[in-house]
Protein backbone atom coordinates (compact mmCIF):
# COMPACT_ATOMS: atom_id res chain seq x y z
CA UNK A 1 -38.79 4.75 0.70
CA UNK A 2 -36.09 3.84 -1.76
CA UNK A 3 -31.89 3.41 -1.15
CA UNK A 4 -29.73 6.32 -1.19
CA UNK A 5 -28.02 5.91 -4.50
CA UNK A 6 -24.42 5.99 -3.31
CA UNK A 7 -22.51 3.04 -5.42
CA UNK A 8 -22.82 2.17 -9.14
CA UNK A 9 -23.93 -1.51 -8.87
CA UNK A 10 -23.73 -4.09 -11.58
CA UNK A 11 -26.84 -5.48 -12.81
CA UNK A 12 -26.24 -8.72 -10.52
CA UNK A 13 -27.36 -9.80 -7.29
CA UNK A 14 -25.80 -12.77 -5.55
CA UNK A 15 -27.45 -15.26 -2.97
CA UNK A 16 -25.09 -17.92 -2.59
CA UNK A 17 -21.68 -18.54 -1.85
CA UNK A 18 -19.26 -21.53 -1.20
CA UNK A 19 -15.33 -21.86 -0.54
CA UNK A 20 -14.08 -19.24 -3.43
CA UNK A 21 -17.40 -19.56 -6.01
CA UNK A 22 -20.35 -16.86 -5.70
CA UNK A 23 -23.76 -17.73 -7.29
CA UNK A 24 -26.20 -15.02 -8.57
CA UNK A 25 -30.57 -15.65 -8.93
CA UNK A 26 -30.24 -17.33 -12.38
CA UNK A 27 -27.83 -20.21 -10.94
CA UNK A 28 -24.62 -18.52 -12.41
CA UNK A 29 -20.98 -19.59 -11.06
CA UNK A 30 -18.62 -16.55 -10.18
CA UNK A 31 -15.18 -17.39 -9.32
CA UNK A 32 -14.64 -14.82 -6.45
CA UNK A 33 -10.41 -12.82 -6.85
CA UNK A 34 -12.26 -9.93 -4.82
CA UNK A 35 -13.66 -11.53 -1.80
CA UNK A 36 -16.22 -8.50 -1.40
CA UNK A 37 -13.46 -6.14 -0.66
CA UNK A 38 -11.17 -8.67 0.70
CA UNK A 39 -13.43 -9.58 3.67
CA UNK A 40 -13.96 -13.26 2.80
CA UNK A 41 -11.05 -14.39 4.47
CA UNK A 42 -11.96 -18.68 5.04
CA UNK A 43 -14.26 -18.98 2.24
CA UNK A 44 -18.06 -18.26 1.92
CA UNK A 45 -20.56 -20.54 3.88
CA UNK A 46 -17.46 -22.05 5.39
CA UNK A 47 -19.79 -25.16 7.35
CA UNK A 48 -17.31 -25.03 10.43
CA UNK A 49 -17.86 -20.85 10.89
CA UNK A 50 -22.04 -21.61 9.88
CA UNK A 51 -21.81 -23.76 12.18
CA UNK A 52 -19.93 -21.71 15.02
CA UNK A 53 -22.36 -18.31 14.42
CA UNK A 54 -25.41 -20.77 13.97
CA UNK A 55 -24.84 -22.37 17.92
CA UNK A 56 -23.64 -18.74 18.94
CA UNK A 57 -26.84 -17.29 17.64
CA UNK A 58 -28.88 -19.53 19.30
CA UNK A 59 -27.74 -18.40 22.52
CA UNK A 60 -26.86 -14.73 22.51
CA UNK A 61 -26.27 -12.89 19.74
CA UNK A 62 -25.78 -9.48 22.29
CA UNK A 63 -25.63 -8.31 25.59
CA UNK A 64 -23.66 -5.12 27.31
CA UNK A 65 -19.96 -4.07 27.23
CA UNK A 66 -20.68 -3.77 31.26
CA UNK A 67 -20.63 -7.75 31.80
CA UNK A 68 -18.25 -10.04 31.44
CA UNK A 69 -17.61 -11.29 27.82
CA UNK A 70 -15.23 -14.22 27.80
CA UNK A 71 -15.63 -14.62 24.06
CA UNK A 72 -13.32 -10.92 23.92
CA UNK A 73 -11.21 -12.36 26.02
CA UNK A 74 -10.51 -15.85 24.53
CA UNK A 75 -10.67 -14.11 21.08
CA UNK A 76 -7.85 -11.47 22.13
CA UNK A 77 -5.79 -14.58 23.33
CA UNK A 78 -6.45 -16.58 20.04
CA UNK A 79 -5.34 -12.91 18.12
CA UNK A 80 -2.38 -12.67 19.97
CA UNK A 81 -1.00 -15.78 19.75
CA UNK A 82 -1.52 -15.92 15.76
CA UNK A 83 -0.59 -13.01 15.04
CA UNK A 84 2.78 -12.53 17.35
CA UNK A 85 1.73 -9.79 19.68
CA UNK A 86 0.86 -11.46 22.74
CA UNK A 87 2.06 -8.36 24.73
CA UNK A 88 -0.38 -6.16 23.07
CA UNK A 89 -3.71 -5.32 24.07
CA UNK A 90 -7.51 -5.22 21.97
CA UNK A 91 -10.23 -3.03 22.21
CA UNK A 92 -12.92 -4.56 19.65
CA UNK A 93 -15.22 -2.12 17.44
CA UNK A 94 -17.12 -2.73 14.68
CA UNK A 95 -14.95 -1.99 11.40
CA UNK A 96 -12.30 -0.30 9.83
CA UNK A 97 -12.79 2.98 9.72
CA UNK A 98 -13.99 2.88 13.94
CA UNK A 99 -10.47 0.85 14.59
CA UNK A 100 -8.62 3.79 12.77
CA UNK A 101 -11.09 6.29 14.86
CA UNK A 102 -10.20 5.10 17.75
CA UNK A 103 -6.41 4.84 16.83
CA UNK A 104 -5.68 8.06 16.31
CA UNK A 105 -7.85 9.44 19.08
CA UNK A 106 -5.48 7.35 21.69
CA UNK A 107 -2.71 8.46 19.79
CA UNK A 108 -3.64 12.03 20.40
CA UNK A 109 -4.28 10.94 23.94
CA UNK A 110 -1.17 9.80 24.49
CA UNK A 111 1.38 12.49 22.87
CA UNK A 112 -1.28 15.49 23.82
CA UNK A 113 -0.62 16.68 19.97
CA UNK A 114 -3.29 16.57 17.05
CA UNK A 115 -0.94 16.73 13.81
CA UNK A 116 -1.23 13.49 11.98
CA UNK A 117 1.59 12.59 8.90
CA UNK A 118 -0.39 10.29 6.84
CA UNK A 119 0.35 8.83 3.20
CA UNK A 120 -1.00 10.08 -0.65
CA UNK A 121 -3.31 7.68 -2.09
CA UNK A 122 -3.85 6.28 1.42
CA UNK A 123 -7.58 4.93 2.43
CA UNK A 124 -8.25 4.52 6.29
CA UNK A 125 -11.97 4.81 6.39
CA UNK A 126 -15.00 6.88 5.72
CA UNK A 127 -15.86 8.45 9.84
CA UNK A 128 -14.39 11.96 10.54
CA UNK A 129 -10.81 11.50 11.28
CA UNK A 130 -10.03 8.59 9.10
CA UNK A 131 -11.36 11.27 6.62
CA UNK A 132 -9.53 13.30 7.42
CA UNK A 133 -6.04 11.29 7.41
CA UNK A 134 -7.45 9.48 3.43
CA UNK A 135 -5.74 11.47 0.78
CA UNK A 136 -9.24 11.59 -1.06
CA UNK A 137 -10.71 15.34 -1.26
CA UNK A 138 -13.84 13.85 -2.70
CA UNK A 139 -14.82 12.46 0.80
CA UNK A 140 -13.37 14.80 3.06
CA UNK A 141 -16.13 17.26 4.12
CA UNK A 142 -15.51 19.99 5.62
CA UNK A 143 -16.73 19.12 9.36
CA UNK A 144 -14.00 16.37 8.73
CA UNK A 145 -11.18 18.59 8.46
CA UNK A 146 -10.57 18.93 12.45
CA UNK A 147 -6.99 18.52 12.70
CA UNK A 148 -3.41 18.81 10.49
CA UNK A 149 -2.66 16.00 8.08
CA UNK A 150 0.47 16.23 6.42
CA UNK A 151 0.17 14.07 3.16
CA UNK A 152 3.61 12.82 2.24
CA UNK A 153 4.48 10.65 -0.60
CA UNK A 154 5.00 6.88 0.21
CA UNK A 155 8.87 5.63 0.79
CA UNK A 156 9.79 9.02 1.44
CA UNK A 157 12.00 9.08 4.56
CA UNK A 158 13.46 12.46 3.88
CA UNK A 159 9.73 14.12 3.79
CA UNK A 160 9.00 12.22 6.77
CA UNK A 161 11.82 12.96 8.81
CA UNK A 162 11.46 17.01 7.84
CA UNK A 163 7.88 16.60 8.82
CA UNK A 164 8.67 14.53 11.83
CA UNK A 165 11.10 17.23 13.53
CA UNK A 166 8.75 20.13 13.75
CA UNK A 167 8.36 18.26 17.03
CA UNK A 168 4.15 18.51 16.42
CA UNK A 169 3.11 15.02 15.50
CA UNK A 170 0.94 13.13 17.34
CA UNK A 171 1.01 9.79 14.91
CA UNK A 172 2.13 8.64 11.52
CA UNK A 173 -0.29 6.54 9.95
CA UNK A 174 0.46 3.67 7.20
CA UNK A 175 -1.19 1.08 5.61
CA UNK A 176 0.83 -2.48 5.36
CA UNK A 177 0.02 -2.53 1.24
CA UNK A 178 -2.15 0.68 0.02
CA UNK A 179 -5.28 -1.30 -1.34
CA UNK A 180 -7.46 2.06 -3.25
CA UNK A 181 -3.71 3.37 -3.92
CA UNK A 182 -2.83 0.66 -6.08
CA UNK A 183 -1.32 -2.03 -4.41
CA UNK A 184 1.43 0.19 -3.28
CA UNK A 185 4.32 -1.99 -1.37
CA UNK A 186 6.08 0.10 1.54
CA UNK A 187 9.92 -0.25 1.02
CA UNK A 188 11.54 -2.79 3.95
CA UNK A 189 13.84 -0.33 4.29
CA UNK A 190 11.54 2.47 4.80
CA UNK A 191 9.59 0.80 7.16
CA UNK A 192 11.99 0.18 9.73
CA UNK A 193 13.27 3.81 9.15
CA UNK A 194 9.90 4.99 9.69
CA UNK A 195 9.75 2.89 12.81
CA UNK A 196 13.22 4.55 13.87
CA UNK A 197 12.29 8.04 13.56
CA UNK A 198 8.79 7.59 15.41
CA UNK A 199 10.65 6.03 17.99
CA UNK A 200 12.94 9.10 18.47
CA UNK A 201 10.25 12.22 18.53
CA UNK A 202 8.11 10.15 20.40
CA UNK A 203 5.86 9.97 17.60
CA UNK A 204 3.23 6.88 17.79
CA UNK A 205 3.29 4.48 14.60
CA UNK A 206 -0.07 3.29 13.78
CA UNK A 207 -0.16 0.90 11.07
CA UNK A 208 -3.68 0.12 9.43
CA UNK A 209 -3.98 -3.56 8.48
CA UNK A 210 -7.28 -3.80 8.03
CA UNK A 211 -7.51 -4.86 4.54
CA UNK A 212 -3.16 -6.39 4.10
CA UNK A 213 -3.98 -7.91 7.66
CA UNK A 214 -5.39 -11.55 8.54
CA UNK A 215 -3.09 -13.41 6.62
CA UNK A 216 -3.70 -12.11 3.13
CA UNK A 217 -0.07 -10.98 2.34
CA UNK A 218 1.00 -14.59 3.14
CA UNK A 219 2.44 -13.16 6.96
CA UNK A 220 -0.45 -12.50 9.50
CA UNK A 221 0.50 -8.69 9.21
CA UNK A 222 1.81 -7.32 5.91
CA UNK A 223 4.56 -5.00 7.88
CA UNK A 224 6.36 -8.21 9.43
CA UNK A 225 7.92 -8.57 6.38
CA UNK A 226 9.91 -5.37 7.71
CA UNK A 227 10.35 -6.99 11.07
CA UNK A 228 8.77 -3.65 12.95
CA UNK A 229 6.53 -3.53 15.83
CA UNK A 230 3.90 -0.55 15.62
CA UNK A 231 2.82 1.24 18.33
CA UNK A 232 -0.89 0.50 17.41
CA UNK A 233 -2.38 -1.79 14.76
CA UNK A 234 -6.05 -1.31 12.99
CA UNK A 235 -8.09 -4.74 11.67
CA UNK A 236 -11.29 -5.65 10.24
CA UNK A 237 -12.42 -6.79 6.86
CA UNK A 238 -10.92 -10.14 7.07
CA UNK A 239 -11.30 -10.62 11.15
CA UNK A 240 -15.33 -11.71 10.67
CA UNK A 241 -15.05 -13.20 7.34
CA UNK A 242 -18.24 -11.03 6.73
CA UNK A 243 -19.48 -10.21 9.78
CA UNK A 244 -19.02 -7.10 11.02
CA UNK A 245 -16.16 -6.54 13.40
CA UNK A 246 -13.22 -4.70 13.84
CA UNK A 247 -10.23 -4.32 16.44
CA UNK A 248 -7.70 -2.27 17.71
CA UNK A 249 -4.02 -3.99 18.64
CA UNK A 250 -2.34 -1.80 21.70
CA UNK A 251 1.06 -1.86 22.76
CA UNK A 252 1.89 -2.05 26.34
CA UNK A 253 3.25 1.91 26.14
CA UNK A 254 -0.62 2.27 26.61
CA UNK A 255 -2.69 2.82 29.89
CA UNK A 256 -5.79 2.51 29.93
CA UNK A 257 -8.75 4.67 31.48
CA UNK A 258 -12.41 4.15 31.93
CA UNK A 259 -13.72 6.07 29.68
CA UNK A 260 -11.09 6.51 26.84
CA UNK A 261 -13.02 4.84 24.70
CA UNK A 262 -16.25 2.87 24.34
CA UNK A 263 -18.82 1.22 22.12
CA UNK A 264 -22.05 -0.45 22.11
CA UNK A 265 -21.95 -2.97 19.66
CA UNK A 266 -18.43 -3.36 19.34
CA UNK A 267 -17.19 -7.26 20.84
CA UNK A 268 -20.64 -8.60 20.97
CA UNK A 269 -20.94 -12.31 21.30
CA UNK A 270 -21.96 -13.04 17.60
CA UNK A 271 -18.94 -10.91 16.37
CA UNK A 272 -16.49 -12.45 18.29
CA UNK A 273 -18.10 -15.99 18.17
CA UNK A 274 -17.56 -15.68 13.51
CA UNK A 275 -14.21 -14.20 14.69
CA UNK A 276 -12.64 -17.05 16.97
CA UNK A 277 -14.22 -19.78 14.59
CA UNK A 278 -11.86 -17.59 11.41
CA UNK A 279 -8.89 -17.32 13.46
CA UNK A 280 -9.78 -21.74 14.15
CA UNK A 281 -10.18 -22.56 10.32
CA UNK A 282 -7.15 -20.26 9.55
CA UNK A 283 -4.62 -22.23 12.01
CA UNK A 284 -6.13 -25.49 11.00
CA UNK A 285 -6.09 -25.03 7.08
CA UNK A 286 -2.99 -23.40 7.52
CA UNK A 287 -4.42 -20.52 5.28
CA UNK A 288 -2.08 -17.67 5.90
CA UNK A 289 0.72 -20.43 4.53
CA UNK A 290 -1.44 -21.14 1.55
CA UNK A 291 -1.60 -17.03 0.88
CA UNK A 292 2.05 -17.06 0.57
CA UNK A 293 2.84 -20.20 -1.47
CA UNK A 294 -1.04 -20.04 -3.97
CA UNK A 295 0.32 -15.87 -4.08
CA UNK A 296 3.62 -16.36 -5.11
CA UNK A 297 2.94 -18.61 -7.65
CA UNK A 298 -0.46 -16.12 -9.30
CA UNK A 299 2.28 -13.94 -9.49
CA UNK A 300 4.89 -15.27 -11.20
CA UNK A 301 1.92 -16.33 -13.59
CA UNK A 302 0.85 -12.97 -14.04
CA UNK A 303 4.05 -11.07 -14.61
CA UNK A 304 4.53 -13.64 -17.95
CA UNK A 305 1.32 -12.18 -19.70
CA UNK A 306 2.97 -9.22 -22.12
CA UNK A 307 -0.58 -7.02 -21.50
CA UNK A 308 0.15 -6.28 -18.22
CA UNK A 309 2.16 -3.55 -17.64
CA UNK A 310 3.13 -4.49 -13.80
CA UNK A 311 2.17 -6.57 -10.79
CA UNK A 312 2.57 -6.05 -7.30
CA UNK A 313 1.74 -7.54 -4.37
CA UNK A 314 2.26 -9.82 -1.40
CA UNK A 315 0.10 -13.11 -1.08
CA UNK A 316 -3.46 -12.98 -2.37
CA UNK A 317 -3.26 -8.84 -2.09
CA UNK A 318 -2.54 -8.29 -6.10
CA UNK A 319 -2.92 -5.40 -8.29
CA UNK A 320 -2.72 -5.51 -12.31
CA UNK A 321 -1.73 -2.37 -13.60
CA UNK A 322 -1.97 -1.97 -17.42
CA UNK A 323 -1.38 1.08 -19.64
CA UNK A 324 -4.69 2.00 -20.29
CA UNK A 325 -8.51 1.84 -18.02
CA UNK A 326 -9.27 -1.28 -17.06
CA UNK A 327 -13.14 -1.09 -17.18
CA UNK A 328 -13.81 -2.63 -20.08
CA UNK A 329 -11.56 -5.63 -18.85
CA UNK A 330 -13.31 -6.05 -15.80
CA UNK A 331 -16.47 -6.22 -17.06
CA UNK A 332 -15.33 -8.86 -19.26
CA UNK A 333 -13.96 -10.91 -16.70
CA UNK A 334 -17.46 -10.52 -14.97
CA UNK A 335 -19.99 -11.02 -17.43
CA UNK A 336 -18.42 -13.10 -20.09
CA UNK A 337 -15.88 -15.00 -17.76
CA UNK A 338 -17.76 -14.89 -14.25
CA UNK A 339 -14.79 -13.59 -12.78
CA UNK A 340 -15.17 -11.33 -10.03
CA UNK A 341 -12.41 -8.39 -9.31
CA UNK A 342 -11.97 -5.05 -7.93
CA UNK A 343 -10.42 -1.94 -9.59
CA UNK A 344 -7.85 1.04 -8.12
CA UNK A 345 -8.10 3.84 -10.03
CA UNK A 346 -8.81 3.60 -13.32
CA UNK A 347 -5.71 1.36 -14.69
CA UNK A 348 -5.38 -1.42 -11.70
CA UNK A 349 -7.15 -4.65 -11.48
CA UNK A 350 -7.15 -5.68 -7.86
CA UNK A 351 -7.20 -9.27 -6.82
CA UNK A 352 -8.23 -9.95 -2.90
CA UNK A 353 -9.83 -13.92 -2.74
CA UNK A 354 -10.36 -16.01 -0.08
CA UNK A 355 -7.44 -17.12 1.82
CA UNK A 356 -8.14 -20.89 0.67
CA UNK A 357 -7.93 -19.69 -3.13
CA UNK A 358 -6.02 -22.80 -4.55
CA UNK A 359 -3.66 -23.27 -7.51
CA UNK A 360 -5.93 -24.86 -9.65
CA UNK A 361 -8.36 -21.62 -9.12
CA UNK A 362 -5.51 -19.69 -9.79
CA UNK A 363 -4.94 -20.96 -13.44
CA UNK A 364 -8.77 -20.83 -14.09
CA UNK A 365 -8.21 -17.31 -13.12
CA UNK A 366 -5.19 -16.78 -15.46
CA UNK A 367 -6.80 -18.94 -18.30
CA UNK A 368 -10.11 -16.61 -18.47
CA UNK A 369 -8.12 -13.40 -18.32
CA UNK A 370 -5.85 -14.45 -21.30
CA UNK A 371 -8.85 -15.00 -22.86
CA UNK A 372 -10.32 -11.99 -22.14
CA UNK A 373 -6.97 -10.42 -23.01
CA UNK A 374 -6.37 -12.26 -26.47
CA UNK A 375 -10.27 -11.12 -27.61
């Protein structure tokens, strides 16, 4: 049996990992601005999370959602308090695109409506309905196509409220910064606009954090820059630090029922175990501070090299766009540089480290892509 060929891989494989460096089966040193899709969130082989999933795995690594899991429940406290929204409730899954699932299925719970306003060059996940709500039509097959999704373009309020007072919308869903789109930066102003008008019709805000979330726009939550609360807020990526796990924030305009929603693997004692000891390492090396100041000052850095056409970003969320495809670059930065980085399109470098990136890694960074730059 052989892999279903689904991703163009470079001709690397990596073994290792520590703090911000990645190390590949010849020995070479990768200095990591990508985070594996910004899911490293404390660092690779972090000894105090090792250490944390090591003892957890040596007791239970599983058991049913039926018992009594006070790892959810200490982890939900730990969440709440961090993040601000003690009030709120979690339901724990197992990644993004199940946390946006499962949003807009209680949304459509709640309002009894099934039209969904949702963002161009949005991503929210590859199951049916977060599909369906991506403004991809490369991925969206046709069983995914169950419901209306009004595709509206970002900052827009006028669209927005036109679309909003048909009176048939279940839920507008947003992501804090659009990651695949770009880095795309919601307006302040159109945030708490958005938040107004939801409000109003009754409309439930669902805001998708799951890759601007954990810290890595230098505020635990990329929309608190806007000072809104969201009816419902998606994370992952970040949450596990690799491990897979995902969650679900609830407001209290929310009741429960048995039965709403489920999952087998989702909270499981190993999940939750890497997840408390991230949310531990993040209070105690003050990481989501170190986002903010080590981001601020990458881009500053940045926006002084005349080859880049325009940076945006919050914290260590970052994308590079230039004037022409930046393939070439990146491949530069990997293989001649040992740089790692994503893409967006074809034009945007995207930068997503580890939250503990530090200054002097940030110059490294800037040094090698001048480099790469000045050929």
């Amino acid at each position: 049996m052989k892999l279903f060929d689904v991703y163009p891989l470079f001709d690397i494989e990596i073994v290792k990992g520590k703090g911000c460096y990645t190390y590949d089966t010849k020995g070479n040193e990768y200095l990591d601005l990508y985070g594996g899709h910004a899911v490293i969130s404390v660092g690779h082989t972090h000894p105090y999370y090792t250490q944390k999933i090591t003892e957890q795995a040596a007791k239970l690594i599983f058991y049913s959602n039926s018992v009594i899991n006070s790892l959810q429940t200490q982890l939900a406290e730990m969440l709440g308090k961090q993040s601000g929204y003690e009030d709120y409730s979690l339901f724990l899954i197992n990644s993004g695109a199940e946390a946006n699932e499962n949003a807009l299925k209680l949304a459509s719970f709640h309002t009894g409506k099934k039209k969904v306003i949702a963002f161009k060059k949005s991503f929210h996940g590859r199951t049916s309905a977060a599909v369906n709500v991506t403004d991809n039509p490369k991925i969206i097959a046709p069983i995914n196509s169950t419901f209306e999704v009004s595709y509206l373009s970002l900052n827009d309020i006028t669209a927005v409220q036109k679309e909003i007072s048909r009176g048939d919308v279940c839920a507008v869903i947003i992501e804090g910064i659009q990651g695949i789109g770009g880095i795309q930066v919601p307006d302040v102003d159109f945030m708490r606009q958005l938040r107004g008008l939801c409000t109003q019709n009754g409309v439930i805000l669902i805001l998708d954090e799951i890759q601007s979330g954990y810290g890595r726009s230098g505020k635990f939550f990329a929309h608190q820059y806007s000072g809104i609360r969201p009816d419902i807020i998606t994370i992952a990526k970040g949450m596990g630090n690799g491990f897979p796990i995902g969650g679900v924030l609830i407001s209290p305009i929310f009741s429960p029922v048995y039965g709403m929603l489920g999952t087998t693997f989702g909270g499981n004692h190993l999940g939750c175990s890497a997840a408390i000891a991230v949310l531990e390492i993040m209070e105690s090396e003050k990481l989501v501070d170190n986002a903010a100041k080590v981001g601020e000052y990458l881009i500053k850095e940045l926006k002084k090299i005349p080859a880049i056409k325009e940076v945006r970003g919050l914290g260590l969320m970052i994308g590079l766009e230039f004037d022409c495809p930046v393939k070439e670059l990146r491949q530069k930065l990997l293989f001649e540089e040992k740089v790692f980085t994503g893409v967006s399109g074809t034009n945007v470098i995207r930068l997503l480290p580890p939250l503990c990136l530090s200054k002097e890694q940030a110059d490294i960074f800037i040094g090698k892509l001048k480099k790469v730059l000045n050929g």
